[in-house]
C-alpha atoms as a PDB file:
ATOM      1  CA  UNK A   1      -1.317 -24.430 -16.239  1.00  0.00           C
ATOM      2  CA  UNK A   2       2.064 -24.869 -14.398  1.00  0.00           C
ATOM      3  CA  UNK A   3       2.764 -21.338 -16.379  1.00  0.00           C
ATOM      4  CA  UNK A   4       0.065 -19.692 -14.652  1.00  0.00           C
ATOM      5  CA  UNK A   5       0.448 -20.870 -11.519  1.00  0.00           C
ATOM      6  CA  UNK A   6       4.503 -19.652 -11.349  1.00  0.00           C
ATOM      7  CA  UNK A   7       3.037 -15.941 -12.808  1.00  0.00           C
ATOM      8  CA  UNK A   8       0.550 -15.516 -10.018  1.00  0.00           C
ATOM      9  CA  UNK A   9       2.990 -16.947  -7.453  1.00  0.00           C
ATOM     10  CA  UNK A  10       5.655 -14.577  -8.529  1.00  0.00           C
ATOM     11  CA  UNK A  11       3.069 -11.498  -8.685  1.00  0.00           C
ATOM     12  CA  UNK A  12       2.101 -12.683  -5.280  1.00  0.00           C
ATOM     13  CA  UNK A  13       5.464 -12.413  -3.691  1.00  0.00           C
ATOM     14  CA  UNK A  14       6.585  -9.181  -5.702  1.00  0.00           C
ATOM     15  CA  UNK A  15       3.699  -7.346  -4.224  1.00  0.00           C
ATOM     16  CA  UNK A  16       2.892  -8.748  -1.003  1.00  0.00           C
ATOM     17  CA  UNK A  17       6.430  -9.846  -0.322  1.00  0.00           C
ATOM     18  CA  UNK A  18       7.322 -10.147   3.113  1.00  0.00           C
ATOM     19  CA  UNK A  19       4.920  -8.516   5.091  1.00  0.00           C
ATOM     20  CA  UNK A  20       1.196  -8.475   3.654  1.00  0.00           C
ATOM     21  CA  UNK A  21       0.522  -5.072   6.157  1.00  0.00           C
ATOM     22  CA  UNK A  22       3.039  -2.601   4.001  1.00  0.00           C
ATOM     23  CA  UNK A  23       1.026  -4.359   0.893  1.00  0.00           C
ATOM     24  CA  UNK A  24      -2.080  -2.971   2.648  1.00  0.00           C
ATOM     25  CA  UNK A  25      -1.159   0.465   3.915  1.00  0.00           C
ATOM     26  CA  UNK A  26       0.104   0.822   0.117  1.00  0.00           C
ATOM     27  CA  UNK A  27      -3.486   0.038  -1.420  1.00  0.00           C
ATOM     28  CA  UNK A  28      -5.052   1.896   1.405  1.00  0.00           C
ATOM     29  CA  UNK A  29      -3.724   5.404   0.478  1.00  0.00           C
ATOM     30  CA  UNK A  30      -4.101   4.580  -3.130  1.00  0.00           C
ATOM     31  CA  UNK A  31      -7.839   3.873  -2.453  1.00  0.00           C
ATOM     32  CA  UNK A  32      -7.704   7.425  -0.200  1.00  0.00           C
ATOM     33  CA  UNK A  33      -5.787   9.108  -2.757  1.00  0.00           C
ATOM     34  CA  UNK A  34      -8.422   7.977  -5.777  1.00  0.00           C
ATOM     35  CA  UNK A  35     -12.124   8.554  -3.521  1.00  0.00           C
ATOM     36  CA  UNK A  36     -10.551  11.998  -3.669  1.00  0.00           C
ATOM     37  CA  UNK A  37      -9.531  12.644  -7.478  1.00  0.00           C
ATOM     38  CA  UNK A  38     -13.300  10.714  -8.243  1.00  0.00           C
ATOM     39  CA  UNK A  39     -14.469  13.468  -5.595  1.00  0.00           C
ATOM     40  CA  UNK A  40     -12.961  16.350  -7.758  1.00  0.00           C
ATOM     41  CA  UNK A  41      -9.981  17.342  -5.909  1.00  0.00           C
ATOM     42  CA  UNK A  42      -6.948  17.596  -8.217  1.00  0.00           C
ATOM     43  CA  UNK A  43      -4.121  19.384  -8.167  1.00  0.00           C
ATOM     44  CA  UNK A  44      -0.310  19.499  -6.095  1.00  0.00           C
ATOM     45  CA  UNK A  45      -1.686  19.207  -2.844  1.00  0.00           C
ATOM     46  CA  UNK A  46      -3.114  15.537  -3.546  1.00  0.00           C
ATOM     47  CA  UNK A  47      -0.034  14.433  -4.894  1.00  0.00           C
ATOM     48  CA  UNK A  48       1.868  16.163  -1.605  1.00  0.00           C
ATOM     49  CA  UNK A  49      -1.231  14.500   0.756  1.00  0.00           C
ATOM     50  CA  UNK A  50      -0.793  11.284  -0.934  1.00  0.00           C
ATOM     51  CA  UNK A  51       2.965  10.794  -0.121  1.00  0.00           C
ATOM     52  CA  UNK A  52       2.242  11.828   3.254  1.00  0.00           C
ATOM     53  CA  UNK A  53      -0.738   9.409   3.553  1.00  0.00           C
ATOM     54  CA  UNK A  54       1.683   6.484   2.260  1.00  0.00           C
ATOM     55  CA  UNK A  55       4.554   7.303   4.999  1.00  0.00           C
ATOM     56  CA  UNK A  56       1.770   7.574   7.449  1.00  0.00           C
ATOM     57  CA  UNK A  57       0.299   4.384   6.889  1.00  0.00           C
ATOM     58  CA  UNK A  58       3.649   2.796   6.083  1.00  0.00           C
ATOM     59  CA  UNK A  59       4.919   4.053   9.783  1.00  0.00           C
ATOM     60  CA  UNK A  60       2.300   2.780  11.257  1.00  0.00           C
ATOM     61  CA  UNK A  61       2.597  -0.873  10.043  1.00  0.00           C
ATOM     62  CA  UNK A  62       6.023  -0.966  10.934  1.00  0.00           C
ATOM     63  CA  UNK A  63       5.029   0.645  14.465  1.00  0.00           C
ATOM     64  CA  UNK A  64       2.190  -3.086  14.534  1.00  0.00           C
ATOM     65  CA  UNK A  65       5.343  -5.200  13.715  1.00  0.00           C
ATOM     66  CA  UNK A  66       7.692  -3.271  16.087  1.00  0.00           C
ATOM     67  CA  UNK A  67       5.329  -4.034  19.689  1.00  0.00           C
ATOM     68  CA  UNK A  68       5.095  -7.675  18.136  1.00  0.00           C
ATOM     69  CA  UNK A  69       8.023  -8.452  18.766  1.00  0.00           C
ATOM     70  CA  UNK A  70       8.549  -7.068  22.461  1.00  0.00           C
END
């Protein structure tokens, strides 16, 4: 059991980490990024709109963090 617990707890910090909002902004453009391929659109451009999405919503929790601490 003690086995189980350390492989969730280290799974836990690898992907949350730090700060549980990059975590989030990383699932949320993967859940963007996959509504569109199950809606049909394939191609370059997702890949390209995807990265874009992920700095966007990256940017944007490091903006939250940023005016937290003013």
């Amino acid at each position: 059991m003690r086995f189980l617990k350390g492989f969730g707890q280290f799974w836990y910090d690898f992907i949350i980490g730090d700060d549980w909002k990059i975590a989030v902004a990383v699932v949320a453009a993967l859940a963007v990024v996959l509504a569109l391929l199950l809606g049909g659109v394939t191609g370059p451009a997702l890949a390209a709109f995807g990265g874009v999405l992920l700095i966007a919503f990256f940017t944007a929790s490091v903006v939250i963090d940023v005016r937290r601490s003013r």
